[in-house]
Protein backbone atom coordinates (compact mmCIF):
# COMPACT_ATOMS: atom_id res chain seq x y z
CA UNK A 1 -8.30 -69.72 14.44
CA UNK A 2 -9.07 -68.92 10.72
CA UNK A 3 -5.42 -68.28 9.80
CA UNK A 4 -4.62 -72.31 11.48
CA UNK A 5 -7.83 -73.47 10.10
CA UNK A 6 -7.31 -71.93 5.96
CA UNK A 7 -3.38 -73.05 6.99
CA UNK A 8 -3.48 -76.60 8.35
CA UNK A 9 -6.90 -78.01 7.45
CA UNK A 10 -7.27 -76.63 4.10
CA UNK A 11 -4.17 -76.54 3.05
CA UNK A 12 -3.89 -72.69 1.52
CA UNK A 13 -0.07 -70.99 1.58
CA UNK A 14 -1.42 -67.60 0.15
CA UNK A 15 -3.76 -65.58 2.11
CA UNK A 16 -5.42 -62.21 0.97
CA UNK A 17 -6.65 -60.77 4.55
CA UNK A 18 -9.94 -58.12 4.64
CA UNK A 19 -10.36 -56.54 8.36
CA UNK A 20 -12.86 -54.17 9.99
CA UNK A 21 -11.10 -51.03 10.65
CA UNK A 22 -11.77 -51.66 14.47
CA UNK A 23 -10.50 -53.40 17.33
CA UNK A 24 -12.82 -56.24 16.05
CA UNK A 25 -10.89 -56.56 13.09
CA UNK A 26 -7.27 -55.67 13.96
CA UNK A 27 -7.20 -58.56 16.40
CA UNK A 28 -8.53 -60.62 14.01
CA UNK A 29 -5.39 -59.26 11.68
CA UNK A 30 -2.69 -60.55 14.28
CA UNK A 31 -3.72 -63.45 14.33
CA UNK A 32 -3.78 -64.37 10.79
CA UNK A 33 -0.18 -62.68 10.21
CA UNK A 34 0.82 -64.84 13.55
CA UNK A 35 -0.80 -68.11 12.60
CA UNK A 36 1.39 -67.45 8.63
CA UNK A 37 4.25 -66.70 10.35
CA UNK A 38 4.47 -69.64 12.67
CA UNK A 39 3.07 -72.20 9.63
CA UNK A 40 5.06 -71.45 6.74
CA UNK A 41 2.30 -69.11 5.13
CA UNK A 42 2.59 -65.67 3.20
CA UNK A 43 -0.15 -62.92 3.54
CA UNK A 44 -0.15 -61.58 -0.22
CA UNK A 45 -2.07 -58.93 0.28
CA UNK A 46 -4.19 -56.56 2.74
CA UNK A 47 -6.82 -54.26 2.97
CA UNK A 48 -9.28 -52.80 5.64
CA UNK A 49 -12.57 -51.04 5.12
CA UNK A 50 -14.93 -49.63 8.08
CA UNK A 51 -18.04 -50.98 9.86
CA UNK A 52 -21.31 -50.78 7.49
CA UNK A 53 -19.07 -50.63 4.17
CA UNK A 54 -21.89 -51.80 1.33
CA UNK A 55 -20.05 -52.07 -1.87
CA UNK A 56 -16.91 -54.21 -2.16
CA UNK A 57 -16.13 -54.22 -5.87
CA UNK A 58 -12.99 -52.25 -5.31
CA UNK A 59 -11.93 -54.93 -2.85
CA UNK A 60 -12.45 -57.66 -4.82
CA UNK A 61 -10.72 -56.51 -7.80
CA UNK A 62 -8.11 -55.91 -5.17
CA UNK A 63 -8.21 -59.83 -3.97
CA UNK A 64 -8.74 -60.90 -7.36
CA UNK A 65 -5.42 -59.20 -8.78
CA UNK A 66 -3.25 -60.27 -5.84
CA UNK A 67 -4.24 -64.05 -6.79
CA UNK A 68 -4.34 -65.40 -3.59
CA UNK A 69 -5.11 -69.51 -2.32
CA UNK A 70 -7.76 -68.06 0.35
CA UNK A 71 -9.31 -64.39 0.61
CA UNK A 72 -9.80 -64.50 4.57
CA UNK A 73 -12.21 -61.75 6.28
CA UNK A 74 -12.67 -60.47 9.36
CA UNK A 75 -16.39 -58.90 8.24
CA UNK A 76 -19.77 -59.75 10.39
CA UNK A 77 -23.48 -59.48 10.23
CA UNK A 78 -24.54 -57.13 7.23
CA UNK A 79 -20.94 -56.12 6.08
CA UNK A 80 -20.44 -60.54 5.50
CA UNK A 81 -23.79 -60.27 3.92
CA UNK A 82 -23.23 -58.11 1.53
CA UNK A 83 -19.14 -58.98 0.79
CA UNK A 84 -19.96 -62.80 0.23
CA UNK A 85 -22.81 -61.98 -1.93
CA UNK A 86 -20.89 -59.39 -4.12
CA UNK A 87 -17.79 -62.65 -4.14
CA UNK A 88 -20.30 -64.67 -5.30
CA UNK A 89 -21.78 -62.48 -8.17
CA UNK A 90 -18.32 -61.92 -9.08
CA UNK A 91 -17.28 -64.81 -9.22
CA UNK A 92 -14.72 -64.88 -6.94
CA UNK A 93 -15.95 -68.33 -5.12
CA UNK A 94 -14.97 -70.13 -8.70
CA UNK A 95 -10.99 -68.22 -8.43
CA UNK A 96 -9.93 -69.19 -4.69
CA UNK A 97 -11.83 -70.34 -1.13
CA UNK A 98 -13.73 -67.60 0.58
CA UNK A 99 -13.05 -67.81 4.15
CA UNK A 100 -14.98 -65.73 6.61
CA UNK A 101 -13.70 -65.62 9.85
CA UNK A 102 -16.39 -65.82 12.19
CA UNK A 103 -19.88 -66.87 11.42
CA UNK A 104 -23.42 -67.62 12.86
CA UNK A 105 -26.42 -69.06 11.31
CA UNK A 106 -28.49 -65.82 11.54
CA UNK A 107 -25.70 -64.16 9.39
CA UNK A 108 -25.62 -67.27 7.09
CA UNK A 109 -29.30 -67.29 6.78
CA UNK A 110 -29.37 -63.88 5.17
CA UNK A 111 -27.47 -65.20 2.01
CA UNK A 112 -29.06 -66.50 -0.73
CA UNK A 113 -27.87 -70.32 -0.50
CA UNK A 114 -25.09 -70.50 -3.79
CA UNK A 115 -23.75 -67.31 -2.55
CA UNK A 116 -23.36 -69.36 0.73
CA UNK A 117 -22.30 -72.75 -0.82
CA UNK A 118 -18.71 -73.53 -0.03
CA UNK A 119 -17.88 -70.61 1.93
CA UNK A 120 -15.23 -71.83 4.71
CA UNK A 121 -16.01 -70.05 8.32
CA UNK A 122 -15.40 -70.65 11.86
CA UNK A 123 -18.36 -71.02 14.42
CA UNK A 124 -18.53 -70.77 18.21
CA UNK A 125 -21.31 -73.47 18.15
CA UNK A 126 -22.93 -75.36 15.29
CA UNK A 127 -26.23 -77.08 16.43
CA UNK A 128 -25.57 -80.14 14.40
CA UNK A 129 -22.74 -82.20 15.06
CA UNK A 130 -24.09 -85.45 14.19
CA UNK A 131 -20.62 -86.08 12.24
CA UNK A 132 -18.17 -84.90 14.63
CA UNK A 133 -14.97 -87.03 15.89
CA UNK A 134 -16.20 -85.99 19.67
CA UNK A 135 -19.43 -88.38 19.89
CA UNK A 136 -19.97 -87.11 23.71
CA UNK A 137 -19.97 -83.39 22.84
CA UNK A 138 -22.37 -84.42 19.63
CA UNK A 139 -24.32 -86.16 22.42
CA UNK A 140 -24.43 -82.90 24.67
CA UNK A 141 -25.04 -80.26 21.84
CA UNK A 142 -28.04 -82.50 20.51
CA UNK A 143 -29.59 -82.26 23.75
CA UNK A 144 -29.17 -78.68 24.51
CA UNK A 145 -30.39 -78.06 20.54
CA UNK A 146 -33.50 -79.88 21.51
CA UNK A 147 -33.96 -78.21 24.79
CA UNK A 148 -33.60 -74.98 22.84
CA UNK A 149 -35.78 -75.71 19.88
CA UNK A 150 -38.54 -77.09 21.79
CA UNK A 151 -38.67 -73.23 23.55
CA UNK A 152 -37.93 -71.28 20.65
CA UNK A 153 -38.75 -73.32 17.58
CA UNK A 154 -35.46 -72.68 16.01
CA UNK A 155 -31.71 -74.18 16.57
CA UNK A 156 -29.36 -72.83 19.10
CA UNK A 157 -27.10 -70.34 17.64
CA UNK A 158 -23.76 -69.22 18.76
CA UNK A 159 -24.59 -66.79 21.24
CA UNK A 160 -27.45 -68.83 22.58
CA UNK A 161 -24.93 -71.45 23.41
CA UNK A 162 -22.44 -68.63 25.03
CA UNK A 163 -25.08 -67.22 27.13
CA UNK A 164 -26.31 -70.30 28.22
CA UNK A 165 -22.63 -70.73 29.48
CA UNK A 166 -21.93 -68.37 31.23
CA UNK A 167 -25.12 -68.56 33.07
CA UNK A 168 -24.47 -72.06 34.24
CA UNK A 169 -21.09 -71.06 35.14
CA UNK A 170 -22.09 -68.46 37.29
CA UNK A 171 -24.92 -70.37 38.81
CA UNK A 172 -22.28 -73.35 39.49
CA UNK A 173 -19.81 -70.62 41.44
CA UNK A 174 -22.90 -69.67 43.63
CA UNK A 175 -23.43 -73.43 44.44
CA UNK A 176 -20.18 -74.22 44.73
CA UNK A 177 -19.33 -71.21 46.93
CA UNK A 178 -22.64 -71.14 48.44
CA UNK A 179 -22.11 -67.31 48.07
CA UNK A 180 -23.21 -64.28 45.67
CA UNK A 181 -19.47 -62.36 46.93
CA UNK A 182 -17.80 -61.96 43.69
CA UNK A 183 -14.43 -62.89 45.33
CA UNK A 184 -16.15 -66.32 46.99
CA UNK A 185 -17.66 -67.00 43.39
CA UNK A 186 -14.76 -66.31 41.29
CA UNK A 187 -12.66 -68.70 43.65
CA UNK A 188 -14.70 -71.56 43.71
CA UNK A 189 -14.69 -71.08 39.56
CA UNK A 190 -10.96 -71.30 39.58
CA UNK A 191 -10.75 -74.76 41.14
CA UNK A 192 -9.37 -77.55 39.93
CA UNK A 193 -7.40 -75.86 37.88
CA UNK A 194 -10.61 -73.77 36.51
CA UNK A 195 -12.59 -76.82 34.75
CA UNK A 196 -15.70 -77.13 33.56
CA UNK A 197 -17.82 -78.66 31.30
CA UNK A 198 -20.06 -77.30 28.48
CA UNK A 199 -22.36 -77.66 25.80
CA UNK A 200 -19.64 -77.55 23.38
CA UNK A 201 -16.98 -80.15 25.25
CA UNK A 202 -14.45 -79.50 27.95
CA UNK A 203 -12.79 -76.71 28.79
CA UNK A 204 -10.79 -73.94 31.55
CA UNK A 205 -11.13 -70.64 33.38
CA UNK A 206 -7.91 -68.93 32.89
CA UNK A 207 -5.98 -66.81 35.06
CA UNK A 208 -7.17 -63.81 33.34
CA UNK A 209 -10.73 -65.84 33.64
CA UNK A 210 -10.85 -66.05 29.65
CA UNK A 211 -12.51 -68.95 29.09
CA UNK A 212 -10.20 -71.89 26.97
CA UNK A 213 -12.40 -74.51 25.35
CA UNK A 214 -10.87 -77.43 23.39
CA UNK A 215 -13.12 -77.17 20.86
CA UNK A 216 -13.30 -73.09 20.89
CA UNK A 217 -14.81 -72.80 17.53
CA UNK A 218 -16.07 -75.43 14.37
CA UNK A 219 -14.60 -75.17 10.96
CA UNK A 220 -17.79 -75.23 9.01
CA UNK A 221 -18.45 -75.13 4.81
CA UNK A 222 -21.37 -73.61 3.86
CA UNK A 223 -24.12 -76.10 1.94
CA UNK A 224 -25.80 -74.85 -1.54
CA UNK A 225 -29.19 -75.36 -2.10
CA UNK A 226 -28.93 -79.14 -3.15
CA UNK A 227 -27.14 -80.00 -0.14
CA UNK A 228 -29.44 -78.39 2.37
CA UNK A 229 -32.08 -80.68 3.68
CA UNK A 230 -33.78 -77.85 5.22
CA UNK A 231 -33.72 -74.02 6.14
CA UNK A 232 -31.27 -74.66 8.92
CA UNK A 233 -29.19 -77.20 7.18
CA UNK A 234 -26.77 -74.31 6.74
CA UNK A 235 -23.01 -75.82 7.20
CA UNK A 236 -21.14 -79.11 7.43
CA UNK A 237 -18.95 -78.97 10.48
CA UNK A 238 -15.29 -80.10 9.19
CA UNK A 239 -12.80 -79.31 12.32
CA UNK A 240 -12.06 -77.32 14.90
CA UNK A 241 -9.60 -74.81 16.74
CA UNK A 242 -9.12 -74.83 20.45
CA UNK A 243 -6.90 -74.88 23.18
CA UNK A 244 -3.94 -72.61 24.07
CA UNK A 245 -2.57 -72.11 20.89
CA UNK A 246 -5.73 -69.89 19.71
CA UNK A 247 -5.37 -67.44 22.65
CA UNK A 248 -3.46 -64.35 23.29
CA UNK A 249 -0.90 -65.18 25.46
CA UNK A 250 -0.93 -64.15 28.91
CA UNK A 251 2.18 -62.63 28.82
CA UNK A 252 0.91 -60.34 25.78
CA UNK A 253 -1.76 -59.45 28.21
CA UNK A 254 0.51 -58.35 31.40
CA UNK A 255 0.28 -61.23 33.29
């Protein structure tokens, strides 16, 4: 999804890729190297660094020498803190677009706003869609966002929305099957073709009952200090990625 995202809707042909050292972040490697490959883009340069890594000066230099369009990572929580912080204080932001992979607005909200301003990122679910192409699914994710924030005084986040999924799904198999048998559940998930409906727009059960949504994740910017209207005016949503295309294929996966 970020590879097709920094490809297609931003335009960038040279991509400088930063993953985790994990299964987290070698995944997240394939398929940026599979999304250049198929779109006519060239991975300049590559680097990976463990979980908790604090000081990314190296890396930048690194990124910085390789003169890329888009310096794409696969980093999270603390380790996206501190490596979009350390691109902002070097200046990095001002050379090419900073791209992190996957975001939430907990993560975001730990950066100081400029170090946050026009970072590109891809989100599971952003609360505010007021400006999205898909009026109905702005509809939906306004109400559950208000739902949400009248319980917990803050905005639905990403895995709010994802647990809030999957509990509906399950409690729609138990209806539907008017069962708790696994078996009877699962079945009654899989018709129709595995449809369902969420907060975040249509989407599938597969038949390795991954989950594909047409709107799988947002391409968000990040807003700078003027731009923010308030603390959780983090992003403007841009895109998306969804569909088949941004899953492994089931053939990769033995089926």
């Amino acid at each position: 999804m970020a590879g097709s995202a920094a490809i297609k809707a931003l335009s960038k042909k040279r991509i400088f890729f930063l993953a985790r050292a994990d299964s987290w972040g070698w995944d997240i490697r394939d398929g940026v190297y599979a999304a250049a490959k198929e779109m006519g883009a060239e991975v300049v340069g590559y680097d990976e660094v463990s979980l908790g890594t604090g000081d990314y000066t190296t890396i930048i230099q690194k990124v910085r020498a390789a003169k890329p369009d888009v310096f794409i990572s696969a980093q999270f929580a603390a380790d996206a803190v501190a490596l979009l912080k350390q691109c902002y204080e070097m200046g990095l932001n001002k050379e090419m677009t900073i791209f992190n992979s996957f975001m939430t607005n907990m993560v975001a909200k730990r950066h100081s706003c400029p170090a946050l301003e026009g970072v590109y990122a891809m989100h599971y679910f952003y609360y505010d869609l007021s400006g999205f192409e898909d009026k109905g699914v702005a509809k939906t994710a306004k109400e559950f966002t208000e739902l949400y924030s009248a319980k917990y005084n803050e905005p639905a986040d990403s895995y709010a929305a994802i647990a809030y999924t999957a509990y509906t799904e399950m409690f729609r198999g138990f209806e539907a099957s008017k069962s708790f048998e696994p078996k009877k559940v699962s079945a009654a998930l899989m018709a129709n073709n595995g449809a369902f409906t969420s907060v975040k727009g249509s989407a599938r059960w597969r038949e390795d009952h991954a989950a594909v949504y047409k709107y799988a994740a947002f391409l968000v910017r990040g807003k700078g200090p003027k731009e923010q209207k308030n603390k959780w005016d983090l992003f403007k949503v841009l895109g998306y990625q969804g569909g088949d295309s941004v899953m492994p294929t089931l053939k990769s996966l033995g089926y």
